[in-house]
N, C-alpha and C. Protein backbone atom coordinates (compact mmCIF):
# COMPACT_ATOMS: atom_id res chain seq x y z
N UNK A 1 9.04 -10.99 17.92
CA UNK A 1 8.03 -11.17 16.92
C UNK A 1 7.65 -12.65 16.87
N UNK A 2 6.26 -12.96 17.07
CA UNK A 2 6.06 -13.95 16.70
C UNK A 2 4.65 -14.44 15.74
N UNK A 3 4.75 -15.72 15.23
CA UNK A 3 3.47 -15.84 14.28
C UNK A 3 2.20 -15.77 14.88
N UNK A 4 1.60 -14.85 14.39
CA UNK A 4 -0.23 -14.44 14.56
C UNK A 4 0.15 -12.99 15.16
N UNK A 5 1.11 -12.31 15.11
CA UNK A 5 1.35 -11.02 15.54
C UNK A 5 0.86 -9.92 14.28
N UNK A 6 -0.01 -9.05 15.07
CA UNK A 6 -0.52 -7.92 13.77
C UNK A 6 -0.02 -7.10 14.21
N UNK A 7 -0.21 -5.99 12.65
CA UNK A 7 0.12 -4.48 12.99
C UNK A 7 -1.21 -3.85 11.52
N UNK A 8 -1.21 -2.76 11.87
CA UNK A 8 -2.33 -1.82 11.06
C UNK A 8 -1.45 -0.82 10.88
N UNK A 9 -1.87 0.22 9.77
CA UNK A 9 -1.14 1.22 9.43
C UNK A 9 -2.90 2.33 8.76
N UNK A 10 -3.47 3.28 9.50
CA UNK A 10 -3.80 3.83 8.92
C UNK A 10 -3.06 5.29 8.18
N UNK A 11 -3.76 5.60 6.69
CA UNK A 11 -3.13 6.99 5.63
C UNK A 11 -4.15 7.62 5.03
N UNK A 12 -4.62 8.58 5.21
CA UNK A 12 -5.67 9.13 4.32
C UNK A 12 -4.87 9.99 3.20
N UNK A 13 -5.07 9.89 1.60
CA UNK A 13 -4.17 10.17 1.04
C UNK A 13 -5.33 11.67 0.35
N UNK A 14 -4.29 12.59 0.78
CA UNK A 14 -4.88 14.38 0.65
C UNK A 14 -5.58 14.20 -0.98
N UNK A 15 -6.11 15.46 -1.04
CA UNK A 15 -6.39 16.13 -2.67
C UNK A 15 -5.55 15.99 -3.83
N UNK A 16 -4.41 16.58 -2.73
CA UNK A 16 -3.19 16.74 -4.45
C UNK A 16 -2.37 15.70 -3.99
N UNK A 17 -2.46 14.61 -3.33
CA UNK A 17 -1.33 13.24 -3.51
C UNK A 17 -0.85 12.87 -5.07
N UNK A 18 -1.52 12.59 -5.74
CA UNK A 18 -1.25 11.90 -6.74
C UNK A 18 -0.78 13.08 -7.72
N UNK A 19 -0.77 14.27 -7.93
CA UNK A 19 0.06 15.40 -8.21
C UNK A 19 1.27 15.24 -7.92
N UNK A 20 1.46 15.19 -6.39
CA UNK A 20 2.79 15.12 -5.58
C UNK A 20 3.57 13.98 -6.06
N UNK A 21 2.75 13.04 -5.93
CA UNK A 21 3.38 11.31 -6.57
C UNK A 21 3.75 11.27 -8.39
N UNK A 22 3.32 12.27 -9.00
CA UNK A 22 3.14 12.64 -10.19
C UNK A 22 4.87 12.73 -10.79
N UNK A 23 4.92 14.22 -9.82
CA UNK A 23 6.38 14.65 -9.67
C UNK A 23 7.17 13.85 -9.20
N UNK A 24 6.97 12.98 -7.99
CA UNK A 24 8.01 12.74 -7.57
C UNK A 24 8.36 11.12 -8.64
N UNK A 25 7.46 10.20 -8.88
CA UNK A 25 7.36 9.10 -9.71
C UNK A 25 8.22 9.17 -11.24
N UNK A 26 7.50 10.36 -11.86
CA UNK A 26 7.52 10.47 -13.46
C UNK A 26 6.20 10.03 -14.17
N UNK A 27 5.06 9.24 -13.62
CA UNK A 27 3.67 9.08 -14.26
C UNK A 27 2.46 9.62 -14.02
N UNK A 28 2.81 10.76 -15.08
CA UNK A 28 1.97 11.92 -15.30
C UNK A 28 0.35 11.09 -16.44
N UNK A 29 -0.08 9.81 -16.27
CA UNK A 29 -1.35 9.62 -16.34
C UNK A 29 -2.25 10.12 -16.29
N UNK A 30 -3.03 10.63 -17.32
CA UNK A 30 -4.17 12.20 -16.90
C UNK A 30 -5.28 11.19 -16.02
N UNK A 31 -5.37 9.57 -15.61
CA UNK A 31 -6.01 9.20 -14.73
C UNK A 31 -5.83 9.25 -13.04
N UNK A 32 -4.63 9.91 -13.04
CA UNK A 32 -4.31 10.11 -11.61
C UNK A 32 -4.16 11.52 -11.52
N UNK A 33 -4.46 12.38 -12.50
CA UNK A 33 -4.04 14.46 -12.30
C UNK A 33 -5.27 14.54 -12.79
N UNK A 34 -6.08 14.56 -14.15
CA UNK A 34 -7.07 14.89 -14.33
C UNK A 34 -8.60 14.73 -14.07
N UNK A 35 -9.57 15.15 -13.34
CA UNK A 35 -10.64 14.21 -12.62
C UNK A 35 -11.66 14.12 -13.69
N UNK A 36 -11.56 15.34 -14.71
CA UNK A 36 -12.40 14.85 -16.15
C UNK A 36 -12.33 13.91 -16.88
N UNK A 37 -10.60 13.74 -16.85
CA UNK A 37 -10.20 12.50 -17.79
C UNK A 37 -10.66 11.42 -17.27
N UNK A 38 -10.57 11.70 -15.89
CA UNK A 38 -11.19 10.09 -15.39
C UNK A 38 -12.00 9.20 -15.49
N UNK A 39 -13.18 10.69 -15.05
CA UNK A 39 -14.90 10.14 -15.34
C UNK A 39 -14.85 9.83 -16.65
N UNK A 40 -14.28 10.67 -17.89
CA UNK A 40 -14.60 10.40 -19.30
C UNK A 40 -13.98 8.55 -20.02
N UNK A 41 -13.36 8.01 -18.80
CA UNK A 41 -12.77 6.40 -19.61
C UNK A 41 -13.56 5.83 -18.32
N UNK A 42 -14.60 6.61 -17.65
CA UNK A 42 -15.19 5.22 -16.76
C UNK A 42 -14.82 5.11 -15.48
N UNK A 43 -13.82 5.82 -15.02
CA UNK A 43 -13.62 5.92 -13.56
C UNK A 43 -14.21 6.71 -12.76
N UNK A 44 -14.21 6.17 -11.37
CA UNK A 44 -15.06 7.49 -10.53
C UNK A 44 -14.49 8.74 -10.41
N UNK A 45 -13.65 8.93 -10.91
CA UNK A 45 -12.67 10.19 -10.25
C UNK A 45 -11.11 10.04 -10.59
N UNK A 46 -10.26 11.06 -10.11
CA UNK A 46 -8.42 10.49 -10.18
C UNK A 46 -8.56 9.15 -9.52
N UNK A 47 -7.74 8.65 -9.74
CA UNK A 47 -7.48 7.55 -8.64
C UNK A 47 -5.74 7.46 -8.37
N UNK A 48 -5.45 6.67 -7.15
CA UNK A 48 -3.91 6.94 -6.92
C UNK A 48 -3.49 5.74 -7.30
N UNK A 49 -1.88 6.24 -7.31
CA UNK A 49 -1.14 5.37 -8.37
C UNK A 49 -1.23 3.96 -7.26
N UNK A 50 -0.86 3.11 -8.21
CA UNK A 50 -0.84 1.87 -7.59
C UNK A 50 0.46 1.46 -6.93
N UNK A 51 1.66 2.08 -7.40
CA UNK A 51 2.90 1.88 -6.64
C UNK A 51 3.14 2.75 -5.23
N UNK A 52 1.95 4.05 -5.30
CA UNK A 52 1.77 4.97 -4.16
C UNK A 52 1.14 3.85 -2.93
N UNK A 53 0.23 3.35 -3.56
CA UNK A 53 -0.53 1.96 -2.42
C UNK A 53 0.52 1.20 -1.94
N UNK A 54 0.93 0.57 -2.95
CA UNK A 54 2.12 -0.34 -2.91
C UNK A 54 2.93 0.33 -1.31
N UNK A 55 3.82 1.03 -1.70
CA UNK A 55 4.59 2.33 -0.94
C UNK A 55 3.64 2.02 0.59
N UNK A 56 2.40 2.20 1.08
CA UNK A 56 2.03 2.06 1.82
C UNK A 56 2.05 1.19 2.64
N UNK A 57 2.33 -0.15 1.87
CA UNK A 57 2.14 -1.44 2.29
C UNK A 57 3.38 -1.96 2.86
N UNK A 58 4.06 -0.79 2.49
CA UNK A 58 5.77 -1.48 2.75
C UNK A 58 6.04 -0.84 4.00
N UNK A 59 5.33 0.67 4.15
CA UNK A 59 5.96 1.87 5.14
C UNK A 59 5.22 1.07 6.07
N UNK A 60 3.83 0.14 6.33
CA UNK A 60 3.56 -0.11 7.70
C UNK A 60 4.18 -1.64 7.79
N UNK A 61 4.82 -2.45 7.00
CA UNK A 61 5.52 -3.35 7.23
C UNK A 61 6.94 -2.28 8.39
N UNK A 62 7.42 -1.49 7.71
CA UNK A 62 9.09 -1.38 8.46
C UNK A 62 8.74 -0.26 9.42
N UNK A 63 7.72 0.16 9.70
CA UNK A 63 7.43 1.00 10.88
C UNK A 63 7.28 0.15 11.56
N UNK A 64 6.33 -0.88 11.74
CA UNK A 64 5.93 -1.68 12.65
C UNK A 64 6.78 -3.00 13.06
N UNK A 65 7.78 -3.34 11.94
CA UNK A 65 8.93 -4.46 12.41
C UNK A 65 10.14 -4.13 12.38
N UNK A 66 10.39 -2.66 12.22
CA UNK A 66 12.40 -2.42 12.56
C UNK A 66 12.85 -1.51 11.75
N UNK A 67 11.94 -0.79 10.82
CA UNK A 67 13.17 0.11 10.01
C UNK A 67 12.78 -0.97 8.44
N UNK A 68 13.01 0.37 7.67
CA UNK A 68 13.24 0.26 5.73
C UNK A 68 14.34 -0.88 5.61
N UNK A 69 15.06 -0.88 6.76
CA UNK A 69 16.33 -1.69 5.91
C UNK A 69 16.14 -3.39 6.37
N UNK A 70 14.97 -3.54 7.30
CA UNK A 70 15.06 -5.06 7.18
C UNK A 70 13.83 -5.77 6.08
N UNK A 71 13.56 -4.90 5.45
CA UNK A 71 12.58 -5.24 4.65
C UNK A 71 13.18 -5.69 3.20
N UNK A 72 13.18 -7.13 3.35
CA UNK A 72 13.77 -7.91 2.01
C UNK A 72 13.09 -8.64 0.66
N UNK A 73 12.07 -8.01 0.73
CA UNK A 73 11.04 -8.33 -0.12
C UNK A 73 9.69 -8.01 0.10
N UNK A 74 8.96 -7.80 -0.77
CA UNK A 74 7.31 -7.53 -1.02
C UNK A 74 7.13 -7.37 -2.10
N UNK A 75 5.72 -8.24 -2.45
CA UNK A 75 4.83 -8.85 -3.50
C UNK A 75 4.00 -8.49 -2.64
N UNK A 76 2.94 -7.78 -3.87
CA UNK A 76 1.29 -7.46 -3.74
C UNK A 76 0.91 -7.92 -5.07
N UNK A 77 -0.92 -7.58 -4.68
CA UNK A 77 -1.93 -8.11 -5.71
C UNK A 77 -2.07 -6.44 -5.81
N UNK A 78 -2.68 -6.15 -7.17
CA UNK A 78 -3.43 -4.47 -6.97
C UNK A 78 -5.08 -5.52 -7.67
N UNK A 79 -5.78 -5.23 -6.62
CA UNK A 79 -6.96 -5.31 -6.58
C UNK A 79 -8.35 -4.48 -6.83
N UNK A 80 -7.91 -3.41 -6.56
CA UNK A 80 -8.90 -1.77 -6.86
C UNK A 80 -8.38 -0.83 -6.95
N UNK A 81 -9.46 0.16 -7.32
CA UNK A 81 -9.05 1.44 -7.15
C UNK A 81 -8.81 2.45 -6.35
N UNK A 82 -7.38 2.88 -5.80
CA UNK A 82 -7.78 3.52 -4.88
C UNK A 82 -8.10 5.10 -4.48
N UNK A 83 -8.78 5.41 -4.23
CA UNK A 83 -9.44 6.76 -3.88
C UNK A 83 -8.53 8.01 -2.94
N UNK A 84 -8.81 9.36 -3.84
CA UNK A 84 -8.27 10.42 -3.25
C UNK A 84 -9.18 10.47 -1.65
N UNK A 85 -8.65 11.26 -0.81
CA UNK A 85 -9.78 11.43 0.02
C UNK A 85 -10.23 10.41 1.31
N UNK A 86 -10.20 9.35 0.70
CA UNK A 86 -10.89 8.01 1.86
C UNK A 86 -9.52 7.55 2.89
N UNK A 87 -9.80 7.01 3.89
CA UNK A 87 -8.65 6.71 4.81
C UNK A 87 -8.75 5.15 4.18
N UNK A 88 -7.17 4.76 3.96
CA UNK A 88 -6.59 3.55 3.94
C UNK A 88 -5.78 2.78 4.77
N UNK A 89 -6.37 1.65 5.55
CA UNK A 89 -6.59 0.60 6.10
C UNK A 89 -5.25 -0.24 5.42
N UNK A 90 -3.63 0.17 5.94
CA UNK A 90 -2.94 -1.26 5.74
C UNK A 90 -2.52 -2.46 7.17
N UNK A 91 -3.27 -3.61 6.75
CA UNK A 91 -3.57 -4.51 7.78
C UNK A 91 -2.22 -5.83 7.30
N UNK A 92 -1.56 -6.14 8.64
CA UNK A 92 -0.49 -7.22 8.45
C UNK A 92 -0.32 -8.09 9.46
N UNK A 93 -0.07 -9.70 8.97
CA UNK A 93 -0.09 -10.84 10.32
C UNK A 93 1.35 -11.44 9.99
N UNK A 94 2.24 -11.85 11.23
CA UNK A 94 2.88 -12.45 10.88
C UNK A 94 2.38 -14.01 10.59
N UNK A 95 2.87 -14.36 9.52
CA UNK A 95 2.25 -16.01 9.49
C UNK A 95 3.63 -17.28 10.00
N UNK A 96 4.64 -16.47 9.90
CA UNK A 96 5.68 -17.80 10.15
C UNK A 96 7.14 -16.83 10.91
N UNK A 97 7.84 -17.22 11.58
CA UNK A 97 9.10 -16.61 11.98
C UNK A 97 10.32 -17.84 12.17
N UNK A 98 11.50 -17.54 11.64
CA UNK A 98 12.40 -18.92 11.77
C UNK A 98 13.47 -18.08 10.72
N UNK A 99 14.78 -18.50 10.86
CA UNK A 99 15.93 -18.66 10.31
C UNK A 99 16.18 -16.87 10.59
N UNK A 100 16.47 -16.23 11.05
CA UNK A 100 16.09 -15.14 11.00
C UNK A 100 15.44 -13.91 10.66
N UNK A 101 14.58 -14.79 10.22
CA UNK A 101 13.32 -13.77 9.11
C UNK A 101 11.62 -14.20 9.33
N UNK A 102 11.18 -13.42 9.26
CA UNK A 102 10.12 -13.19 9.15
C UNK A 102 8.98 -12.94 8.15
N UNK A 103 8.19 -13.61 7.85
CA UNK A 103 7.23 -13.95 6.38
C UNK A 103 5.91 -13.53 7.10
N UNK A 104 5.40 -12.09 6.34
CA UNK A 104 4.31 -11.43 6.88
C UNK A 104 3.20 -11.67 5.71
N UNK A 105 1.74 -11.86 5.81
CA UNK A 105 0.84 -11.67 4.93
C UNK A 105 0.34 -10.29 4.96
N UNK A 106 -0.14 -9.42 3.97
CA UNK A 106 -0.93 -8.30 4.24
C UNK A 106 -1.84 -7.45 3.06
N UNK A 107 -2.82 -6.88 3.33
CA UNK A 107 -3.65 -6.33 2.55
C UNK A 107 -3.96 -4.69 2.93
N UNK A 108 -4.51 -4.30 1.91
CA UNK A 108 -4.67 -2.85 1.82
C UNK A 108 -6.29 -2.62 1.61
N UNK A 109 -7.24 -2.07 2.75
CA UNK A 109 -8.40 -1.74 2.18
C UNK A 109 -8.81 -0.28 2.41
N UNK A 110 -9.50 -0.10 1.37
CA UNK A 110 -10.48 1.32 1.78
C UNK A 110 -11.69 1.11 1.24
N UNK A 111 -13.32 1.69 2.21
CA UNK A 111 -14.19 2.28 2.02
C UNK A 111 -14.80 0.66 1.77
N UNK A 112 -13.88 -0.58 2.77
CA UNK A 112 -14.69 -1.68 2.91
C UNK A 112 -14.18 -2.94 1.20
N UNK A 113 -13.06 -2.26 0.46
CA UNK A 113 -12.49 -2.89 -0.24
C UNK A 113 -11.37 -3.53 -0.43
N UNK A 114 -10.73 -4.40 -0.80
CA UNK A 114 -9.34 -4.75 -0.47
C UNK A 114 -8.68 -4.18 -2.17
N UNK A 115 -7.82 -2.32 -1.83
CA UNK A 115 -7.37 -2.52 -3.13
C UNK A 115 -5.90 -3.40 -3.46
N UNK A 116 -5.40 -3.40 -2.04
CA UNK A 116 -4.44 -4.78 -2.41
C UNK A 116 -4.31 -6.01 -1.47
N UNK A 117 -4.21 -7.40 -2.55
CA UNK A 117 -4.52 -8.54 -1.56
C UNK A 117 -3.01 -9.47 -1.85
N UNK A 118 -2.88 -10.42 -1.17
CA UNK A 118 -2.14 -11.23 -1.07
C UNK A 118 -1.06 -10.42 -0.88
N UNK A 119 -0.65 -9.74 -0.33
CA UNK A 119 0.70 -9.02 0.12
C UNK A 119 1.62 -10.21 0.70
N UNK A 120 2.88 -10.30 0.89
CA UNK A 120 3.44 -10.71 1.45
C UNK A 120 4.78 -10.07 1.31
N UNK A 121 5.30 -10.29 2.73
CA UNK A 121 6.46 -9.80 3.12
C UNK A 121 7.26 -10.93 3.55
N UNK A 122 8.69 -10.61 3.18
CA UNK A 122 10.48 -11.53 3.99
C UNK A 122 10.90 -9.48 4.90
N UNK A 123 10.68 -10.49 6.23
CA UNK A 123 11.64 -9.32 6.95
C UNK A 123 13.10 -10.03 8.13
N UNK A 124 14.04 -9.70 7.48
CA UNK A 124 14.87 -9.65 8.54
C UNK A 124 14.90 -9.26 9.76
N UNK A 125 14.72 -10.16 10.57
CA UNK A 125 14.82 -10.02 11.77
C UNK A 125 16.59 -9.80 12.95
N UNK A 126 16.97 -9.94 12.58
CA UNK A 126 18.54 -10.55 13.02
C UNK A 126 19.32 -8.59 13.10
């Protein structure tokens, strides 16, 4: 691994994701199950949870550099909303490598938006 090295992770997240994430989480938000409730406070629709995004950002960090277990940190921004339905775009650079770790930047977009920015990752390398 070295610095300026990318990886991408595309996910299109189904109909009933945020149902599924519902159960499996505990945040039953009628803004992520109900699509009436949604439109009625101003949103376009359900939208998915933000720790489900999150979740994304991490699975194409340790697919693409070694496995869940060298992954020693991540910080995101939640920036938007993200959408049932649309394919999501997680994009990552390494910016630095030294001491045995690895410090990745990365963002999350869909439909031409970044719903999460300033990502950064510590991955063990060793």
């Amino acid at each position: 691994m070295n610095a300026g090295d990318e990886f991408e992770l595309k996910v299109t997240p189904d109909r009933f994701l945020t149902v599924r994430y519902a159960g499996a989480s505990g945040d039953f938000n009628p803004i992520h199950l109900g699509e009436e409730f949604a439109r009625q406070v101003g949103l376009p629709g359900r939208i998915l949870h933000g720790l489900w995004t999150m979740a994304q950002v991490a699975r194409a960090h340790t697919e693409a550099l070694g496995g869940p277990d060298r992954l020693e940190r991540l910080a995101v921004q939640f920036r938007g909303l993200g959408q049932l339905e649309e394919e999501i775009t997680v994009r990552g650079t390494v910016r630095e490598v030294g001491s045995g770790r690895a410090v990745v930047d990365s963002e999350a977009v869909q439909a031409g938006k970044r719903i999460i920015r300033n990502g950064e990752a510590e991955i063990r390398l060793d």
